[in-house]
N, C-alpha and C. Protein backbone atom coordinates (compact mmCIF):
# COMPACT_ATOMS: atom_id res chain seq x y z
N UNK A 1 -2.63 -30.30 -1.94
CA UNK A 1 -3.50 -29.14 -1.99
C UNK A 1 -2.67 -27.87 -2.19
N UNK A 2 -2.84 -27.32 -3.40
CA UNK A 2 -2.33 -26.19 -3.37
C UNK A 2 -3.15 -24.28 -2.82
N UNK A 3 -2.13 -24.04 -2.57
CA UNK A 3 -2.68 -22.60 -1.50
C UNK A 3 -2.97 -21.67 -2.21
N UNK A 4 -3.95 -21.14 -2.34
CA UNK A 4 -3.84 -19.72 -2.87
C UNK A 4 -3.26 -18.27 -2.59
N UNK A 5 -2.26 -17.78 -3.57
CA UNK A 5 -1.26 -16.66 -3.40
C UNK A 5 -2.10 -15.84 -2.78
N UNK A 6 -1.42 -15.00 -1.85
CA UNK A 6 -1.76 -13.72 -1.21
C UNK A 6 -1.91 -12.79 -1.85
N UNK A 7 -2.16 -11.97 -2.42
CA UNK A 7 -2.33 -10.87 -3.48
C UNK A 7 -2.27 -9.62 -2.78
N UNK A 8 -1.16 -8.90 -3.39
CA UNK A 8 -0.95 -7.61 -2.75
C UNK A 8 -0.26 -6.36 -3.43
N UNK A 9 -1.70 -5.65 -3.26
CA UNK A 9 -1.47 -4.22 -4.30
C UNK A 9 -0.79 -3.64 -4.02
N UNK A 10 0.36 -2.89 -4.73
CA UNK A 10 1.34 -1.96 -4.48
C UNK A 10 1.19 -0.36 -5.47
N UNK A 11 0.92 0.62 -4.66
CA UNK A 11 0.51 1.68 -5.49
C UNK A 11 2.04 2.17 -5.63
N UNK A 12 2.84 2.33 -6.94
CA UNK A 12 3.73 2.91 -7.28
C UNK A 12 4.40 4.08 -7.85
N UNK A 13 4.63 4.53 -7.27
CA UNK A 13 4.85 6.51 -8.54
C UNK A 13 5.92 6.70 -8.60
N UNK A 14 6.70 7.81 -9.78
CA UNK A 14 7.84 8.05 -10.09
C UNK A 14 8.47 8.86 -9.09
N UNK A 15 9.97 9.13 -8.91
CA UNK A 15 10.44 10.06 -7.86
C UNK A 15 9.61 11.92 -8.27
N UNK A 16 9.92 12.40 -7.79
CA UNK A 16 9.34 13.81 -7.85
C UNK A 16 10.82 14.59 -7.97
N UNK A 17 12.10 14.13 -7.65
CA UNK A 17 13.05 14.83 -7.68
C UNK A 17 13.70 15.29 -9.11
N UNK A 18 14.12 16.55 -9.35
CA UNK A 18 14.11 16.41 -10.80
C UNK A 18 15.61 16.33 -11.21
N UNK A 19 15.47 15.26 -12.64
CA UNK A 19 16.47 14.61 -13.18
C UNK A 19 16.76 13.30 -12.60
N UNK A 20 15.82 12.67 -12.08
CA UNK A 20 15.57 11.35 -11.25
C UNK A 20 14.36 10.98 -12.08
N UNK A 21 14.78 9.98 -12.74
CA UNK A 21 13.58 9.25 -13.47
C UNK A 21 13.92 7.79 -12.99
N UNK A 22 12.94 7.92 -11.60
CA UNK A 22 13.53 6.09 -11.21
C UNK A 22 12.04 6.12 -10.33
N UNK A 23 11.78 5.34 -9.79
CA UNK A 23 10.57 4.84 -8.62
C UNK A 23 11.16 6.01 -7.49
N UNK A 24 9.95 6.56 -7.06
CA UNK A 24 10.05 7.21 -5.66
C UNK A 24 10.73 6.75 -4.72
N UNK A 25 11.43 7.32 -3.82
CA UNK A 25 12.01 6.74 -2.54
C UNK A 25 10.94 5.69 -1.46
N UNK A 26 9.75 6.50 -1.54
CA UNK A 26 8.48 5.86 -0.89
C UNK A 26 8.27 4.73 -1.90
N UNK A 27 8.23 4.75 -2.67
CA UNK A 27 8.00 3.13 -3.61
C UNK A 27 8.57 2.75 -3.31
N UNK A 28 10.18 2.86 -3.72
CA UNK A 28 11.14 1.50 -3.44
C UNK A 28 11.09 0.93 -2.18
N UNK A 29 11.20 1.71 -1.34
CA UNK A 29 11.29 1.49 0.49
C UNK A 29 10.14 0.43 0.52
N UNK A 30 8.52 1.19 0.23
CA UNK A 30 7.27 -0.06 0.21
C UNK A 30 7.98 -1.05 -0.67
N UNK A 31 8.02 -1.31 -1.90
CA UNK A 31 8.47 -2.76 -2.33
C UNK A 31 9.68 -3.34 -1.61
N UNK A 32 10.83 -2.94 -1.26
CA UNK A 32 11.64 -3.60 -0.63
C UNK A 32 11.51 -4.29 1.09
N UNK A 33 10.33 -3.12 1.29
CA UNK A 33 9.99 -3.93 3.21
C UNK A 33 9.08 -4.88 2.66
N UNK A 34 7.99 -5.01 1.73
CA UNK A 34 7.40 -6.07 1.27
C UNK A 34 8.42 -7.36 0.99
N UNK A 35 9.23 -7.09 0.48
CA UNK A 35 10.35 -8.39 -0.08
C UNK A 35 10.96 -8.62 1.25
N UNK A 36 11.46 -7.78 2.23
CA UNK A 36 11.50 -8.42 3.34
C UNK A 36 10.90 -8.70 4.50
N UNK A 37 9.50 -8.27 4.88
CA UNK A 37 9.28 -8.57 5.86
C UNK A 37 8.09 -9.16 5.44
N UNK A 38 7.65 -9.26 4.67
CA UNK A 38 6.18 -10.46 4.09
C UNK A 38 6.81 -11.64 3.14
N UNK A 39 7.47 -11.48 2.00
CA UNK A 39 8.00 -12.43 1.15
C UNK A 39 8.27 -13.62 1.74
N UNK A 40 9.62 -12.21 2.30
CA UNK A 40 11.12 -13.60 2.38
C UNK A 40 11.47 -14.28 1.63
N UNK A 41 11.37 -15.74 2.27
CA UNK A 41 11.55 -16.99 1.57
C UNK A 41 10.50 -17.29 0.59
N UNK A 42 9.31 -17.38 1.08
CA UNK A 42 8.21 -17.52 0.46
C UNK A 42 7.68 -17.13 -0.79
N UNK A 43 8.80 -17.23 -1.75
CA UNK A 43 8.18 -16.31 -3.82
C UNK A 43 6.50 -17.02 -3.67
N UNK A 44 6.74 -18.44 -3.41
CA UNK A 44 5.32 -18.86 -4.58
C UNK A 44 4.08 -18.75 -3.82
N UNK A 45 3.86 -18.04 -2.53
CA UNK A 45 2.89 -17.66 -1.68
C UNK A 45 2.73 -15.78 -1.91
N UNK A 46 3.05 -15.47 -2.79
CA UNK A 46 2.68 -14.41 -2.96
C UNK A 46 2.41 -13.88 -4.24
N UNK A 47 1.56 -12.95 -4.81
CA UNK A 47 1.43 -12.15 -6.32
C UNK A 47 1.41 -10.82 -5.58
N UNK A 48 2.21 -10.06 -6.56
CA UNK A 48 2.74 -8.48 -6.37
C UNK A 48 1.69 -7.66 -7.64
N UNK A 49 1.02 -7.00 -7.07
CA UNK A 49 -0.02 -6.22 -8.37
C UNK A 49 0.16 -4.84 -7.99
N UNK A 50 1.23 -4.60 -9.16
CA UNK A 50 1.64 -2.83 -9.30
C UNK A 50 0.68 -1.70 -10.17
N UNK A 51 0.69 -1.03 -9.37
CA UNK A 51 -0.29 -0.09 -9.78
C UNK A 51 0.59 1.38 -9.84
N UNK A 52 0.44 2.00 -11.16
CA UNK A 52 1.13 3.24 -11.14
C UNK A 52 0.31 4.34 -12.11
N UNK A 53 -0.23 5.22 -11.04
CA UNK A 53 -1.16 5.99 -11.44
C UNK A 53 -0.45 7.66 -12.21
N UNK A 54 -0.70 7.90 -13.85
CA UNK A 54 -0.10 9.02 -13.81
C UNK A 54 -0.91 10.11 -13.86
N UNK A 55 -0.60 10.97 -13.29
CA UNK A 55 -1.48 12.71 -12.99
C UNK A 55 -0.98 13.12 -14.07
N UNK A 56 -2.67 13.53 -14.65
CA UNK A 56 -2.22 14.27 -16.38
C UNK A 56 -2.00 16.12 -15.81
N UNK A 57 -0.91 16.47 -16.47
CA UNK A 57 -1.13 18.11 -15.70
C UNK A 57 -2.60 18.75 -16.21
N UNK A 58 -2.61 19.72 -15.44
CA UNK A 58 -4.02 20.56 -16.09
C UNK A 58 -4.35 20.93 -17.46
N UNK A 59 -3.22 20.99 -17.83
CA UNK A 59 -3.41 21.14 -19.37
C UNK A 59 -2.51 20.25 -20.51
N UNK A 60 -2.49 19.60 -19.50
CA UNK A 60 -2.25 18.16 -20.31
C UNK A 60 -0.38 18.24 -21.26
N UNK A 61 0.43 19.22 -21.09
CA UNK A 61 1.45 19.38 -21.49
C UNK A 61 2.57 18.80 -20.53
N UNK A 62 2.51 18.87 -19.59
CA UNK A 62 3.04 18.23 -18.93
C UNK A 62 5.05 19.17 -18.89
N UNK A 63 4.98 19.84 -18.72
CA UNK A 63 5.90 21.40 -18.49
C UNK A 63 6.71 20.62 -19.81
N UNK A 64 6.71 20.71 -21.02
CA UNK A 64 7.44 20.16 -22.46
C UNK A 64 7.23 21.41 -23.00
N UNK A 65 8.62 21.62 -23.43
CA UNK A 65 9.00 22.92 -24.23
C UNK A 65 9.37 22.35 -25.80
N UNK A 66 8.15 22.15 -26.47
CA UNK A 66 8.18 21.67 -28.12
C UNK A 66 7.16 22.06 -28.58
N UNK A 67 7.60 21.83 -30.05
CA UNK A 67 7.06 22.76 -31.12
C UNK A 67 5.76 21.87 -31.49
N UNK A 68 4.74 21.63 -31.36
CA UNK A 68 3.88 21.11 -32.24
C UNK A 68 2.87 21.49 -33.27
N UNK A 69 3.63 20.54 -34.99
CA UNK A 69 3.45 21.19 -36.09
C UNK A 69 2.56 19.88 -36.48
N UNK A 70 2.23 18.87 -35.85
CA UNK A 70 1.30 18.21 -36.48
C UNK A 70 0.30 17.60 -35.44
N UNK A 71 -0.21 16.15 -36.13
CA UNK A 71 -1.05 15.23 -34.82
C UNK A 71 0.04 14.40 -34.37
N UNK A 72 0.93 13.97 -35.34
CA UNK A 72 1.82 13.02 -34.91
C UNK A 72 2.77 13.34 -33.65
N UNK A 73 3.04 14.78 -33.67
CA UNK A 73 3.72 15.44 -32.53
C UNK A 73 3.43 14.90 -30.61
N UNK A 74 1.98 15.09 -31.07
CA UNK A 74 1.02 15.16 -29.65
C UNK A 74 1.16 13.58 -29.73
N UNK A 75 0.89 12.78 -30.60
CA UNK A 75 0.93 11.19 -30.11
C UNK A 75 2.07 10.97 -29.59
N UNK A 76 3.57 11.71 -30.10
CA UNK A 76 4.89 11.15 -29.86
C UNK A 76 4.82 11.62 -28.37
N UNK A 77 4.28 13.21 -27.80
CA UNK A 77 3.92 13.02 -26.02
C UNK A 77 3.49 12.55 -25.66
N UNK A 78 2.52 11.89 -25.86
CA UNK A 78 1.91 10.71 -25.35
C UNK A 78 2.51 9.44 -24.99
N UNK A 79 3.27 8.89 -25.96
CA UNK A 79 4.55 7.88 -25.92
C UNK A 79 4.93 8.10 -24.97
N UNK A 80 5.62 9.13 -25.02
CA UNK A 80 6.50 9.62 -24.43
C UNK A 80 6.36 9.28 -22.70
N UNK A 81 5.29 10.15 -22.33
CA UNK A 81 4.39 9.80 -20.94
C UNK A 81 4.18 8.28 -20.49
N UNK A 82 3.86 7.37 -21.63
CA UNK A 82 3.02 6.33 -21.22
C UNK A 82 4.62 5.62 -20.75
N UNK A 83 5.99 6.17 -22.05
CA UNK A 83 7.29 5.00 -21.86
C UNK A 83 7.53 5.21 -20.19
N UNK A 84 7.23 6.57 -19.68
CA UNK A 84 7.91 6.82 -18.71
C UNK A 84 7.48 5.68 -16.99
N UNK A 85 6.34 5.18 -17.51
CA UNK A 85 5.37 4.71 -17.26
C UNK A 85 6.11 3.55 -16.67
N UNK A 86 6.26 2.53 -18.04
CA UNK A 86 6.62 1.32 -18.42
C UNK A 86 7.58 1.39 -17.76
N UNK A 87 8.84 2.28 -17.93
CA UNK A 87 10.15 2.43 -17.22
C UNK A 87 10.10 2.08 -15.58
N UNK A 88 9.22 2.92 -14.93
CA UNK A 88 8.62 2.60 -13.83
C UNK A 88 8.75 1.30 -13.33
N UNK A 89 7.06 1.19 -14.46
CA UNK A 89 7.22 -0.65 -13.48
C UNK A 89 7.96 -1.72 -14.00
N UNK A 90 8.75 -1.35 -14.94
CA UNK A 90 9.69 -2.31 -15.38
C UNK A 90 10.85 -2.40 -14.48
N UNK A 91 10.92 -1.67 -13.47
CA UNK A 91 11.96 -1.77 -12.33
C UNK A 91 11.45 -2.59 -11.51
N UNK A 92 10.04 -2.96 -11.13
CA UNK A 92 9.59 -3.69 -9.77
C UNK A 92 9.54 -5.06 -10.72
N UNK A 93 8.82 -5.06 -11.69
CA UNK A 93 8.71 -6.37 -12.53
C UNK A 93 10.00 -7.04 -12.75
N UNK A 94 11.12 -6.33 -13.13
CA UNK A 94 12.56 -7.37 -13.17
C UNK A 94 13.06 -7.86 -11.96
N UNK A 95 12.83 -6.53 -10.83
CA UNK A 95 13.12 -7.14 -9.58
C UNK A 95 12.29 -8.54 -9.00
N UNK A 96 10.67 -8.46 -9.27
CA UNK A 96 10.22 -9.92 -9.09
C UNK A 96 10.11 -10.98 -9.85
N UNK A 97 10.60 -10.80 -11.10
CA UNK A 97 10.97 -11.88 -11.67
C UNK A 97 12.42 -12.57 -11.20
N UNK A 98 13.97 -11.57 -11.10
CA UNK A 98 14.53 -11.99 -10.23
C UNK A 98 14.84 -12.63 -9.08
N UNK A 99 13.72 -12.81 -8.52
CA UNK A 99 13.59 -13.40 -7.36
C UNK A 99 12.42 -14.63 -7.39
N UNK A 100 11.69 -14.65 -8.13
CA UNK A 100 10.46 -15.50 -8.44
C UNK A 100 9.64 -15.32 -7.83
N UNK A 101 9.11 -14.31 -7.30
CA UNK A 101 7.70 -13.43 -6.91
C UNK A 101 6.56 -13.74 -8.40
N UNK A 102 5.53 -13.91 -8.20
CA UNK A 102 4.62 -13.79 -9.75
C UNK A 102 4.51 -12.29 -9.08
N UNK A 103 4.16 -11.75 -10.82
CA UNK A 103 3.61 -10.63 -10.32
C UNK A 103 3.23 -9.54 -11.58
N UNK A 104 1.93 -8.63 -11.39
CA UNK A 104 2.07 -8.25 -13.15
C UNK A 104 1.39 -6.40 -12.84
N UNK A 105 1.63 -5.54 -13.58
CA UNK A 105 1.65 -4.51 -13.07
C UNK A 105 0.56 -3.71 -14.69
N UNK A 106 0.02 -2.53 -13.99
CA UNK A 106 -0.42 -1.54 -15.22
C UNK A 106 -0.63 0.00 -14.76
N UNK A 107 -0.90 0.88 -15.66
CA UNK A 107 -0.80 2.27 -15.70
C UNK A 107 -2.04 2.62 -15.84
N UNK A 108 -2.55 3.54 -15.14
CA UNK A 108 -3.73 3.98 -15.64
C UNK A 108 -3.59 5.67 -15.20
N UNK A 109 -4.73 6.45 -15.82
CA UNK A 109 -4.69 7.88 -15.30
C UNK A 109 -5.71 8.46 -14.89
N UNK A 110 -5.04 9.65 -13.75
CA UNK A 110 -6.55 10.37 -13.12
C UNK A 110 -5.46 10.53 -11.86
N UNK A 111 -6.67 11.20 -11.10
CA UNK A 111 -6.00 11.21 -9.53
C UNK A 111 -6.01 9.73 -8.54
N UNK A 112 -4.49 10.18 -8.57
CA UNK A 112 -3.76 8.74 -7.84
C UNK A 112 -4.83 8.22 -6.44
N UNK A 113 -4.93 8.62 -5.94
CA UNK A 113 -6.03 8.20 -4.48
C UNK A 113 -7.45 7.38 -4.88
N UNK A 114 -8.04 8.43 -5.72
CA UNK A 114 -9.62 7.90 -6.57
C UNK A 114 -8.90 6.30 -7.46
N UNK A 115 -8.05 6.83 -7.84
CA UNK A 115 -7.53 5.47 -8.85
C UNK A 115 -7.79 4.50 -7.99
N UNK A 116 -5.91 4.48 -7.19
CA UNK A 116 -5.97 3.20 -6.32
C UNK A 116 -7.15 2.92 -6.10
N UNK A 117 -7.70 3.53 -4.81
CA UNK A 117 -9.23 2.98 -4.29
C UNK A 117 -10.09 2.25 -5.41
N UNK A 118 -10.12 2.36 -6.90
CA UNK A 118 -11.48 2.13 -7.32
C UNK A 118 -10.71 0.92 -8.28
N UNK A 119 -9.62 1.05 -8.29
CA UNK A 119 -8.63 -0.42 -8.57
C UNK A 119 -8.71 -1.73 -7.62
N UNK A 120 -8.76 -0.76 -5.93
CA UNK A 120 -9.00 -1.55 -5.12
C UNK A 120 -10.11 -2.75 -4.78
N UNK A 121 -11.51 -1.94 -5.59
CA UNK A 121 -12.33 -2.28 -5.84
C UNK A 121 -12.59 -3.02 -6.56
N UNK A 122 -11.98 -2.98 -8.21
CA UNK A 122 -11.95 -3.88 -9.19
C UNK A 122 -11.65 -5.16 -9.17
N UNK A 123 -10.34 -5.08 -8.55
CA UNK A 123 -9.41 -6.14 -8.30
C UNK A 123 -9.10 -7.37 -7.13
N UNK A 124 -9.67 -6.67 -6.18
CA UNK A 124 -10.35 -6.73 -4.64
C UNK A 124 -8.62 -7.83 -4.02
N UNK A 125 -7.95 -7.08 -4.22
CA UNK A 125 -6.46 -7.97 -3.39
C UNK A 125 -6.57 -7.85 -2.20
N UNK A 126 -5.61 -9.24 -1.27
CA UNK A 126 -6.01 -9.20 0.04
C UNK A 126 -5.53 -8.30 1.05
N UNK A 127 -4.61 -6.99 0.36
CA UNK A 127 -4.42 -5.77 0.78
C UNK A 127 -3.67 -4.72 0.03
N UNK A 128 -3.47 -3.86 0.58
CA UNK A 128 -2.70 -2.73 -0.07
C UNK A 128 -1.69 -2.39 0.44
N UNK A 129 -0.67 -2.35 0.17
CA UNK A 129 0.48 -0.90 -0.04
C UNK A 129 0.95 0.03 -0.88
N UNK A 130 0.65 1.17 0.89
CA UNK A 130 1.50 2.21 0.03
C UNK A 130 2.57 3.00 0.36
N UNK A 131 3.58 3.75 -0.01
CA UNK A 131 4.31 4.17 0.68
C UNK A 131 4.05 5.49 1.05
N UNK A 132 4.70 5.99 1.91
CA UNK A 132 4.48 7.33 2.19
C UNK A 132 5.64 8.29 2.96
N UNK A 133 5.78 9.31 2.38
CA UNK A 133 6.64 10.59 2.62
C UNK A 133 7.00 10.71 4.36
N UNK A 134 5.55 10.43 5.06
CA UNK A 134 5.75 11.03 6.32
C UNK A 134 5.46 12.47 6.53
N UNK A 135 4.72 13.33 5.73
CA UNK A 135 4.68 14.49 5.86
C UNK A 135 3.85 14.73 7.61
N UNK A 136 4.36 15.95 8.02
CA UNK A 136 4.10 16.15 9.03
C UNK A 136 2.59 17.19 9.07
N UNK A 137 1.34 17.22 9.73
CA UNK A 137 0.71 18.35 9.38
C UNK A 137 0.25 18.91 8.73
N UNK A 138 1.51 20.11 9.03
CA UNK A 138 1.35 21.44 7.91
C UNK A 138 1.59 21.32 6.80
N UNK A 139 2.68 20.57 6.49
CA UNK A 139 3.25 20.19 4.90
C UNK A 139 1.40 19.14 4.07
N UNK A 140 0.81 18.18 5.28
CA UNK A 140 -0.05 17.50 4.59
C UNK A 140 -1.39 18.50 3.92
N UNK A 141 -1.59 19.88 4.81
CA UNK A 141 -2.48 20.66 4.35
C UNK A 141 -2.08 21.17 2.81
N UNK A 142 -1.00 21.49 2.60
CA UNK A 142 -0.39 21.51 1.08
C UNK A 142 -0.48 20.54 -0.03
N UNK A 143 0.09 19.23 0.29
CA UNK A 143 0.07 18.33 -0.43
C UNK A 143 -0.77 17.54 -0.59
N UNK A 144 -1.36 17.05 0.59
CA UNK A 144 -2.04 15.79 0.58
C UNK A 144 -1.94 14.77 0.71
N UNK A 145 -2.35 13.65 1.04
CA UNK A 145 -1.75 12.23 1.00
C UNK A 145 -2.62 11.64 0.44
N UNK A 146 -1.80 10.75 -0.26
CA UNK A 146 -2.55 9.45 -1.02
C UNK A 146 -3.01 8.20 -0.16
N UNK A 147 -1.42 8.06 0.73
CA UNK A 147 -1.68 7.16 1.50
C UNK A 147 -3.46 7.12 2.82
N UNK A 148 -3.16 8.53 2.95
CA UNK A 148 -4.08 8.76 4.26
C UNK A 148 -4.73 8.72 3.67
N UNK A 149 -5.57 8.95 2.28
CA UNK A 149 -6.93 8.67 1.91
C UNK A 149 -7.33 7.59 1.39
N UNK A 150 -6.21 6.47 0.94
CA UNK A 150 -6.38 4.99 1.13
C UNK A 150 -6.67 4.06 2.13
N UNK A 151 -5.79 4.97 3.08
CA UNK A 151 -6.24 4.37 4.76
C UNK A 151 -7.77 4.18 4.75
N UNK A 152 -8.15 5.69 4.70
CA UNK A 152 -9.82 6.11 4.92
C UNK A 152 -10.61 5.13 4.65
N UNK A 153 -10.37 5.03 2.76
CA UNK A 153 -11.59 4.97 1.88
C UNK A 153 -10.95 3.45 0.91
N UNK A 154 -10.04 2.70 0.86
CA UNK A 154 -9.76 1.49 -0.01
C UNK A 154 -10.61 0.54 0.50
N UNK A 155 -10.96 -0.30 0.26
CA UNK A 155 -12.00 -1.66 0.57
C UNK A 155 -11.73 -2.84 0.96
N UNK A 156 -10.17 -2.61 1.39
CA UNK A 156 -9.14 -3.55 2.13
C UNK A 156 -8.16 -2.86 3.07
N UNK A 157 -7.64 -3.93 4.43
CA UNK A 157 -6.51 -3.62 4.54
C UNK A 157 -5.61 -2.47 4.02
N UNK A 158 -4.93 -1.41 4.43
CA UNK A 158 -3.59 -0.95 4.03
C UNK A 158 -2.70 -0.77 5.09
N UNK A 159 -1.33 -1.09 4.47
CA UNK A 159 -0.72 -1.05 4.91
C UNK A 159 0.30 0.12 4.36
N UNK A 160 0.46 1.08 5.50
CA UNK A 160 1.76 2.45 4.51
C UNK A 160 3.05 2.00 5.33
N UNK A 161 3.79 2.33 4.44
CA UNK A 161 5.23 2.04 4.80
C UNK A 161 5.64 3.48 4.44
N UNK A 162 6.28 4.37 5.72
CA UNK A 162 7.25 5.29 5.62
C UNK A 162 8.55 5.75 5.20
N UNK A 163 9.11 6.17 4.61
CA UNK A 163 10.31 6.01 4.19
C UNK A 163 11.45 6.66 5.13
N UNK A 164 12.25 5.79 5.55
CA UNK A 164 12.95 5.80 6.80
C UNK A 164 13.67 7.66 6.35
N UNK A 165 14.11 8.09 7.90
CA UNK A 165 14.58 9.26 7.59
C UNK A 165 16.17 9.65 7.09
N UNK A 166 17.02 8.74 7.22
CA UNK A 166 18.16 8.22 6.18
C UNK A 166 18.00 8.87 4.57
N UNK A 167 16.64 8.53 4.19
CA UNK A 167 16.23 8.70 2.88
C UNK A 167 15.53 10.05 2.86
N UNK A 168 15.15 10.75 3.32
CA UNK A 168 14.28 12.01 3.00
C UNK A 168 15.48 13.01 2.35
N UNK A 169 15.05 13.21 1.54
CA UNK A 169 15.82 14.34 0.73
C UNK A 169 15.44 15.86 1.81
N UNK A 170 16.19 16.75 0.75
CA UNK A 170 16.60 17.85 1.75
C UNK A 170 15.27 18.78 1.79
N UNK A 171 14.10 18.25 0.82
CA UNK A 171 12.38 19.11 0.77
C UNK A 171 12.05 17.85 1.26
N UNK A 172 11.06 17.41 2.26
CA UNK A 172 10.41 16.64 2.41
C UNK A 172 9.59 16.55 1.71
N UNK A 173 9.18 17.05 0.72
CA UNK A 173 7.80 17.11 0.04
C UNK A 173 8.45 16.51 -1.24
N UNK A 174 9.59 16.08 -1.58
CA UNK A 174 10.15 15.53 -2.74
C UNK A 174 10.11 14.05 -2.20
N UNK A 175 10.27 13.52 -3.32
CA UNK A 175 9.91 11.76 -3.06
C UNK A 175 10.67 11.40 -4.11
């Protein structure tokens, strides 16, 4: 009799630090306590479903200082956005193929919180992670959390994983 994999959503975003184009500190930390304290040993009892939501800026430029003289211009930002994307989860995807985790990941856009949740919904995995900053408070009246409104409002389980304080850069509000 074979078992059916555990399925477990991982909401993923890029670092916020600039000239760091890698997975957030809060991502990596969530995927790596997943690989150790749920995995382990266990690859073929689990599927990893990455989710990496990108926030289009308000006006959709996304702070790019270029000239655009045609349509082809605006498609090549677009690329551009979506590669940054791919780059992303092509870091968690080699890491679980390395190890023999199944596991398969996609991009979608809008606000990251509404996403997850309505992914959550779609997809209905037997939980969530996400990582999270740790903001204290006052900093959360500024920013916001993704995590805390997944807590609220996802249609499963979550689980947030903090990112130890070793790792907090010198703004807490950077990831």
């Amino acid at each position: 009799m074979q078992r059916e994999r555990t399925r477990i959503m991982v909401g993923v975003n890029e670092s916020t630090i600039k000239g760091y184009p890698h997975a957030s500190i809060s991502s990596r930390g969530a995927f790596e306590w997943i690989l150790q304290k749920i995995v382990r040993s266990n690859t073929c009892g689990f599927k990893l479903i990455f989710l990496h939501v990108q926030v289009p800026d308000e006006d959709g430029f996304d702070d790019t200082d270029s000239i655009y003289a045609s349509p082809d211009d605006f498609k090549s930002m677009e690329r551009k956005g979506r590669a940054r994307g791919l780059q992303l989860l092509e870091y968690f995807v080699t890491r679980c193929h390395e190890i023999g985790v199944s596991c398969e990941a996609w991009i979608k856009q809008g606000d990251p919180k509404e996403v997850i949740c309505h992914e959550v919904k779609r997809v209905r995995p037997d939980f969530l992670v996400v990582g999270s900053r740790g903001l204290g408070p006052f900093q959360r009246v500024f920013v916001g959390t993704v995590s805390e409104f997944c807590v609220k409002h996802a249609e499963c389980p979550v689980l947030t994983i903090k990112r130890s304080a070793d790792e907090a850069p010198q703004d807490p509000v950077d990831d």
